[in-house]
N, C-alpha and C. Protein backbone atom coordinates (compact mmCIF):
# COMPACT_ATOMS: atom_id res chain seq x y z
N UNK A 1 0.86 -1.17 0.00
CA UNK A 1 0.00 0.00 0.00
C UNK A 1 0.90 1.23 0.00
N UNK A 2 0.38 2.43 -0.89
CA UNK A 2 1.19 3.05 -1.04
C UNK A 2 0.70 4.78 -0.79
N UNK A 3 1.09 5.98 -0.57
CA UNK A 3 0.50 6.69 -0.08
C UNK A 3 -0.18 7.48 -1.87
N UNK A 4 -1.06 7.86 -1.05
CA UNK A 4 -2.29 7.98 -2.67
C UNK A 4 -2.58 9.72 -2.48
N UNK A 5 -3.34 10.17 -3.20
CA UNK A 5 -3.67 11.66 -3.24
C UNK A 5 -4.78 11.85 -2.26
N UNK A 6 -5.18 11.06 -1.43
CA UNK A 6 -5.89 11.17 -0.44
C UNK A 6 -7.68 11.55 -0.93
N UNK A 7 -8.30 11.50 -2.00
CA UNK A 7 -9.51 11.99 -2.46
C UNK A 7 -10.36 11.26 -1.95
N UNK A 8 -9.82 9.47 -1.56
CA UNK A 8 -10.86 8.18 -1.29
C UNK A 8 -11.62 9.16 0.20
N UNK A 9 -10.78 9.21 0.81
CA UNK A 9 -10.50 9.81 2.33
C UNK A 9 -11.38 11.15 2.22
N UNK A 10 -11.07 11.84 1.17
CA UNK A 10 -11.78 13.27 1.38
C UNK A 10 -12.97 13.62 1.15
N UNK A 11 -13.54 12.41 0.32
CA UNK A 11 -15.03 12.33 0.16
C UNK A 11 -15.48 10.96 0.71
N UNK A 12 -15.27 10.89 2.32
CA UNK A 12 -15.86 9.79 2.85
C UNK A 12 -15.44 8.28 2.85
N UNK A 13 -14.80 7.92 1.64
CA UNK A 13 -14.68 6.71 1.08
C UNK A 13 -13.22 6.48 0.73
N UNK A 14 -12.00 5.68 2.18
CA UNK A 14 -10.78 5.75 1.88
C UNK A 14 -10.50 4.55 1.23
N UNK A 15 -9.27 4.54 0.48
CA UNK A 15 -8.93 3.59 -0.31
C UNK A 15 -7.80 3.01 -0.32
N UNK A 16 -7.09 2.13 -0.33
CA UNK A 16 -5.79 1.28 0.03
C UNK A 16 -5.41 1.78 -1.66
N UNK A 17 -4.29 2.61 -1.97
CA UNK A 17 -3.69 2.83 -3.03
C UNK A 17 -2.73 1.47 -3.39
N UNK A 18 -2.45 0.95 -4.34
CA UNK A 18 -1.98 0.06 -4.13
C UNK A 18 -0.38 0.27 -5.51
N UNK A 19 0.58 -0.56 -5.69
CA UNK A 19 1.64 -0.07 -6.12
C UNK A 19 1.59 -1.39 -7.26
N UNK A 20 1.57 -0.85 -8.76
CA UNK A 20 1.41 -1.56 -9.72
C UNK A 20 2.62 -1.95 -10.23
N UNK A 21 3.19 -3.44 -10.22
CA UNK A 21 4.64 -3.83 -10.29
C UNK A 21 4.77 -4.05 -12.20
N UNK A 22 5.56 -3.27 -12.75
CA UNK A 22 5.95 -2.99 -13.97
C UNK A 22 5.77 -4.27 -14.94
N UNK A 23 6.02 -5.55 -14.71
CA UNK A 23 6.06 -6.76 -15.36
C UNK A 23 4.46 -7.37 -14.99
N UNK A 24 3.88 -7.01 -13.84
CA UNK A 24 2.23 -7.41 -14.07
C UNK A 24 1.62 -7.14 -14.96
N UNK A 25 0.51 -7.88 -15.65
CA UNK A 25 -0.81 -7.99 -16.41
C UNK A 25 -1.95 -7.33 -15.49
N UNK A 26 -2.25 -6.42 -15.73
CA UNK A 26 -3.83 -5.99 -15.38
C UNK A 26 -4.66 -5.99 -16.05
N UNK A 27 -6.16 -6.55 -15.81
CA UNK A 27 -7.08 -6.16 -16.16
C UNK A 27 -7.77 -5.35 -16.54
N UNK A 28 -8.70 -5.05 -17.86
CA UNK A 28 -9.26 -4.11 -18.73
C UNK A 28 -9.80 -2.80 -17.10
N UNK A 29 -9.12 -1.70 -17.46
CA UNK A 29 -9.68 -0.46 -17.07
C UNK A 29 -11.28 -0.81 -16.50
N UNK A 30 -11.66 -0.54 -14.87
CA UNK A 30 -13.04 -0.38 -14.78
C UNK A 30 -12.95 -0.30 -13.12
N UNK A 31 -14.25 -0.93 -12.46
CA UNK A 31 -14.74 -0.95 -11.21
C UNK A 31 -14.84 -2.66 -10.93
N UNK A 32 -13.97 -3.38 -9.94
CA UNK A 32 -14.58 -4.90 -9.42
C UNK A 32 -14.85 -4.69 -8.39
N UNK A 33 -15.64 -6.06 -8.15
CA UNK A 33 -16.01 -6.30 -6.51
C UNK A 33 -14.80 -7.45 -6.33
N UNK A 34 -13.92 -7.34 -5.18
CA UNK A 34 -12.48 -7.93 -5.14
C UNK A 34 -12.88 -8.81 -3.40
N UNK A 35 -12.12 -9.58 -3.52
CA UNK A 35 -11.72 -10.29 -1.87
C UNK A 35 -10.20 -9.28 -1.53
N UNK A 36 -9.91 -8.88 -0.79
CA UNK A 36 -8.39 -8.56 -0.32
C UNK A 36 -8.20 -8.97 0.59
N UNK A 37 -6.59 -9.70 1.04
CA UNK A 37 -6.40 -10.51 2.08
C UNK A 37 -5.19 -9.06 2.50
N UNK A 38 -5.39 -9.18 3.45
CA UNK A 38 -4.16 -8.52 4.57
C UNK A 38 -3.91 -9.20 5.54
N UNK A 39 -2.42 -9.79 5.66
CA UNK A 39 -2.31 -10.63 6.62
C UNK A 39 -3.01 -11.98 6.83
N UNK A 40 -3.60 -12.40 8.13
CA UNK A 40 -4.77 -13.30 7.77
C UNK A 40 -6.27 -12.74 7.68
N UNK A 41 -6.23 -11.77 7.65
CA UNK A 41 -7.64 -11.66 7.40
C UNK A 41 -7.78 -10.73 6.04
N UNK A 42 -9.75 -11.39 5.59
CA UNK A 42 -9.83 -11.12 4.08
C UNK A 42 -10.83 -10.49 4.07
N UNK A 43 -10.99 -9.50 3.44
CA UNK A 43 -12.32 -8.54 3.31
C UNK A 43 -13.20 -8.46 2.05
N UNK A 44 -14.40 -7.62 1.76
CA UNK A 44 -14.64 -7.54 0.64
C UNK A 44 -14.09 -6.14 0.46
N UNK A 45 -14.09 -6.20 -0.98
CA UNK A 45 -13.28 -4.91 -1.55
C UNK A 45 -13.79 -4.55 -3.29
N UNK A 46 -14.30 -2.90 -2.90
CA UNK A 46 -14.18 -2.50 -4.34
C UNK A 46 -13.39 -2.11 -4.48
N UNK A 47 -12.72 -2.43 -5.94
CA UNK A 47 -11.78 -1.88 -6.46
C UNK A 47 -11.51 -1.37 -7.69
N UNK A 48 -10.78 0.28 -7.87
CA UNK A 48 -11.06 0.95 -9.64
C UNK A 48 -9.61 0.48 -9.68
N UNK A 49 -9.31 0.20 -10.98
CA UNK A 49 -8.47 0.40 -11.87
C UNK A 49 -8.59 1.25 -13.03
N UNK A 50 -7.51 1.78 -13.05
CA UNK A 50 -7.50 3.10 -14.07
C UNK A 50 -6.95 4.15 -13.86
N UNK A 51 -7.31 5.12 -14.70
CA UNK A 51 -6.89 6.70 -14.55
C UNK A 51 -7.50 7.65 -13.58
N UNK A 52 -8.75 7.78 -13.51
CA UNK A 52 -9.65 7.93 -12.59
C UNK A 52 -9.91 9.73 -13.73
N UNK A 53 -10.64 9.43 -14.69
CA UNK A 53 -11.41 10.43 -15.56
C UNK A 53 -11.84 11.38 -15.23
N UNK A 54 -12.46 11.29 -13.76
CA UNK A 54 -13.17 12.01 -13.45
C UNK A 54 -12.47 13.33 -12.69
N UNK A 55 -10.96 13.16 -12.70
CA UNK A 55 -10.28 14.16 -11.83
C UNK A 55 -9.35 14.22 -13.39
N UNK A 56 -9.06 16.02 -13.24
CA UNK A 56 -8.50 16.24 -14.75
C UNK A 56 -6.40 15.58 -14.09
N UNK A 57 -5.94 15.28 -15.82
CA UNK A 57 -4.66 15.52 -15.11
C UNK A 57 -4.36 14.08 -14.76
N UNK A 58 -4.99 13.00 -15.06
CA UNK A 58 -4.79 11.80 -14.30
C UNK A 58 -4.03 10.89 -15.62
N UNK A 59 -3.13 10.46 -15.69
CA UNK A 59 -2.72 9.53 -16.76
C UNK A 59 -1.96 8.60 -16.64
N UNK A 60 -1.72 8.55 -15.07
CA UNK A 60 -1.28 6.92 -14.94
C UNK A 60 -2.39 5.96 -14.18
N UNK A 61 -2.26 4.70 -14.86
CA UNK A 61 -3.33 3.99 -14.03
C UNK A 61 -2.98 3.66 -12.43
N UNK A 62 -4.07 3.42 -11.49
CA UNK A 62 -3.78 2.72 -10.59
C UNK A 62 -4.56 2.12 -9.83
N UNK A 63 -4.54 1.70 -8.90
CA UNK A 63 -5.57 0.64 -8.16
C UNK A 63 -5.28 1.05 -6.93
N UNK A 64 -7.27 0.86 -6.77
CA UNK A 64 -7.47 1.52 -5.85
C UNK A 64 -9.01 0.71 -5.02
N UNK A 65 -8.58 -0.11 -3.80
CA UNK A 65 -9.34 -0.64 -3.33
C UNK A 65 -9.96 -0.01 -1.70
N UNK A 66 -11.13 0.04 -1.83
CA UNK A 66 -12.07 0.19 -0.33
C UNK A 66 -12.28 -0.83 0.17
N UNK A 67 -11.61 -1.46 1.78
CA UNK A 67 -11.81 -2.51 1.88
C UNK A 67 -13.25 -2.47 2.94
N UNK A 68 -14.43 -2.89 2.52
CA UNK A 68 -15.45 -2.79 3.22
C UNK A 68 -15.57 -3.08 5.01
N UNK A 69 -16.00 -2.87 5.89
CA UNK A 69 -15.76 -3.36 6.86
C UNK A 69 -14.15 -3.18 8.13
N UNK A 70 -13.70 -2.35 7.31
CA UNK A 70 -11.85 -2.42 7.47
C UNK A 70 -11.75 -0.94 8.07
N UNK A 71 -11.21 -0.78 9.13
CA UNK A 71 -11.21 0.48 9.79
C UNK A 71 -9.08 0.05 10.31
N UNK A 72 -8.65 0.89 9.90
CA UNK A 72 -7.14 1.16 10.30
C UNK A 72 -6.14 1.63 9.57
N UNK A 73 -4.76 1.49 9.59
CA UNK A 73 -4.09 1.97 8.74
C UNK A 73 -3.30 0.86 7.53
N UNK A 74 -3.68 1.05 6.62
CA UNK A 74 -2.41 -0.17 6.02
C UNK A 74 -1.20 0.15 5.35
N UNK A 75 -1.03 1.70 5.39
CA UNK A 75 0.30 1.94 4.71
C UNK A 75 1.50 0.91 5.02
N UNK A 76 2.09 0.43 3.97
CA UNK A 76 3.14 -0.24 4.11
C UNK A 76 2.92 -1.43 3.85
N UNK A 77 1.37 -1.84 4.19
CA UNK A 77 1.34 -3.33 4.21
C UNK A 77 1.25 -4.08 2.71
N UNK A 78 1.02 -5.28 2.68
CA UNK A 78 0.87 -6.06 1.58
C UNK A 78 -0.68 -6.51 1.48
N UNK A 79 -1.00 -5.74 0.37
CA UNK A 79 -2.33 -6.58 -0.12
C UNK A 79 -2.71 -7.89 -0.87
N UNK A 80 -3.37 -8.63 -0.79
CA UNK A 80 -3.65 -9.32 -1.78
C UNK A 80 -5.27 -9.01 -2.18
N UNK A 81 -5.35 -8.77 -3.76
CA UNK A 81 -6.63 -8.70 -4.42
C UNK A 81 -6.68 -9.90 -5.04
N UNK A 82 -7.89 -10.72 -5.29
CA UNK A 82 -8.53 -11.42 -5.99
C UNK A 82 -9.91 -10.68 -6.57
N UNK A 83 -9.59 -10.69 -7.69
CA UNK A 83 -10.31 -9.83 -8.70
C UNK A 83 -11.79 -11.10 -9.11
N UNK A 84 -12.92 -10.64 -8.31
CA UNK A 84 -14.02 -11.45 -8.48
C UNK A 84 -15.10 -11.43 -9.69
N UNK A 85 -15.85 -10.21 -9.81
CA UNK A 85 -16.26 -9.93 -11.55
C UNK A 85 -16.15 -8.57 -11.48
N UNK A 86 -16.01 -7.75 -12.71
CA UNK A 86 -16.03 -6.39 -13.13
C UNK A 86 -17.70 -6.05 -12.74
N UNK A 87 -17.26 -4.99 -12.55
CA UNK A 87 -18.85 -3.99 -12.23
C UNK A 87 -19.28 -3.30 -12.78
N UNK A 88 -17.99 -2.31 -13.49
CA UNK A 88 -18.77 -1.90 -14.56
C UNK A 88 -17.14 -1.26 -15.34
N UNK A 89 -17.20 -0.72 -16.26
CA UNK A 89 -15.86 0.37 -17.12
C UNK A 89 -15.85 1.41 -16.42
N UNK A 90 -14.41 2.12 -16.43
CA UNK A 90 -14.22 3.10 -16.13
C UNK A 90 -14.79 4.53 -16.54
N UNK A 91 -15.49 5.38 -15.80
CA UNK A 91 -16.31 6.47 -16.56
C UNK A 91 -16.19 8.00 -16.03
N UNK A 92 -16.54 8.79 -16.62
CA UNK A 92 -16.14 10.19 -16.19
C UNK A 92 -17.29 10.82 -15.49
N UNK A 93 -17.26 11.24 -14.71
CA UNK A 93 -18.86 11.61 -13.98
C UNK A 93 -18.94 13.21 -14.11
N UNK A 94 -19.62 14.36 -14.17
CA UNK A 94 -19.97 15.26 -14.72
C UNK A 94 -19.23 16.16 -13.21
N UNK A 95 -19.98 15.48 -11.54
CA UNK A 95 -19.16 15.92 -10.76
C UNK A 95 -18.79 15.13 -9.19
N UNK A 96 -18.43 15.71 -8.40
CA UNK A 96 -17.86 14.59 -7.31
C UNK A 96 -18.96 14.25 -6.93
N UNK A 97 -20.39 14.41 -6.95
CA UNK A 97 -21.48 13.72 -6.03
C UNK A 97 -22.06 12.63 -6.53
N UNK A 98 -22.12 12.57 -8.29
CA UNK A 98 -22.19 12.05 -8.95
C UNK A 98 -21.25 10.37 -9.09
N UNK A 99 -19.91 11.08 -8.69
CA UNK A 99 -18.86 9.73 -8.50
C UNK A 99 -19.03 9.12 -7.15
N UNK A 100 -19.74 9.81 -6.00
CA UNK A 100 -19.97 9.89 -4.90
C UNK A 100 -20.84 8.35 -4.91
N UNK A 101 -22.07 9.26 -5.55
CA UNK A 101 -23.03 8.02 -5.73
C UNK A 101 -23.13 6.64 -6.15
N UNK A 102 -22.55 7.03 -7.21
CA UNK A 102 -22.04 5.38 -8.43
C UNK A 102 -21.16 4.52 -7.17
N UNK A 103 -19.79 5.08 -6.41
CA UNK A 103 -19.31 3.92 -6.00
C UNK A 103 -20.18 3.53 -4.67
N UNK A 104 -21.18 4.30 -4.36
CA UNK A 104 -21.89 3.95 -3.07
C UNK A 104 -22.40 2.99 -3.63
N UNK A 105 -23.11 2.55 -4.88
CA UNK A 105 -23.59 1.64 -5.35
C UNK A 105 -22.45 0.46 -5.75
N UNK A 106 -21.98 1.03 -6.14
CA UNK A 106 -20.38 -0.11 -6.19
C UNK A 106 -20.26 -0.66 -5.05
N UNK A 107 -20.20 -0.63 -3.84
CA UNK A 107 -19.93 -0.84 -2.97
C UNK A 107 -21.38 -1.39 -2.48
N UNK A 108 -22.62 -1.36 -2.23
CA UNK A 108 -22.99 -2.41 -2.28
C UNK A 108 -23.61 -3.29 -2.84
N UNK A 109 -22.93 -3.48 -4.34
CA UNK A 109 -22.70 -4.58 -4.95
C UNK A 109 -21.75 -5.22 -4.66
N UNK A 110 -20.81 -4.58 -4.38
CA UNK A 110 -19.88 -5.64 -3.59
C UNK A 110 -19.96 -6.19 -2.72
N UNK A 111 -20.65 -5.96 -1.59
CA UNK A 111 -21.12 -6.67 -0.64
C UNK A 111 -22.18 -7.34 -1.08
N UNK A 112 -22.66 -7.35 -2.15
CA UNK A 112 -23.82 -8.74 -2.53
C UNK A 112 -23.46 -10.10 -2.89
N UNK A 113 -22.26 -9.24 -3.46
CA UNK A 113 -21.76 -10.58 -4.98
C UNK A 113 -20.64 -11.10 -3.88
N UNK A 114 -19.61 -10.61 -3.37
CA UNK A 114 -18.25 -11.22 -3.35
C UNK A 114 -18.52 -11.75 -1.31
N UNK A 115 -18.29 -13.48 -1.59
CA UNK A 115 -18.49 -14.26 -0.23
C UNK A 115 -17.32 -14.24 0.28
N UNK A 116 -16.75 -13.90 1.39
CA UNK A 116 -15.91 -14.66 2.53
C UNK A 116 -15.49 -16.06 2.98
């Protein structure tokens, strides 16, 4: 986990930035509902991959998971994602209440779909 621009955090909804290793394969640009393991314990987790459109200025991808249920710090730590199904493509929202909303719904779809 890596330290992020802090936006997850500033509109309510923090996010484990995570550090994309140069020789990995990622998955097509979008929104999943993910398992993440920290340590021994595993949470549900949405997670964007991408640029994030909706903030100007953005052109490297990255990943970026909310681990549901998860209250603490994880800088430093090691995540593991298991990428469960896509939710939807990555999209540009007109403004922050708008992006506000969509991942509130992201989020609980993720808690529908992805079991423990």
């Amino acid at each position: 986990v890596i330290t992020g621009e802090g936006r997850g955090r500033s509109i309510g909804i923090p996010t484990a930035n995570l550090d994309i290793w140069p020789e990995k394969m990622l998955p097509a640009f979008g929104v999943y509902a993910c398992r993440a393991t920290v340590g021994s314990q595993t949470f549900k987790a949405a997670t964007n991959l991408g640029v994030r459109p909706t903030f100007k200025g953005n052109t490297t991808p990255s990943v970026e998971a909310h681990l549901l249920d998860f209250s603490g710090d994880l800088y430093g730590q090691v995540i593991q994602l298991e990428f469960i199904t896509r939710l939807r493509g990555e999209q540009k929202f007109p403004n922050i209440q708008a992006l506000i909303e969509q991942i509130q719904r992201d989020i609980a779809d993720t808690f529908n779909i992805v079991r423990l």
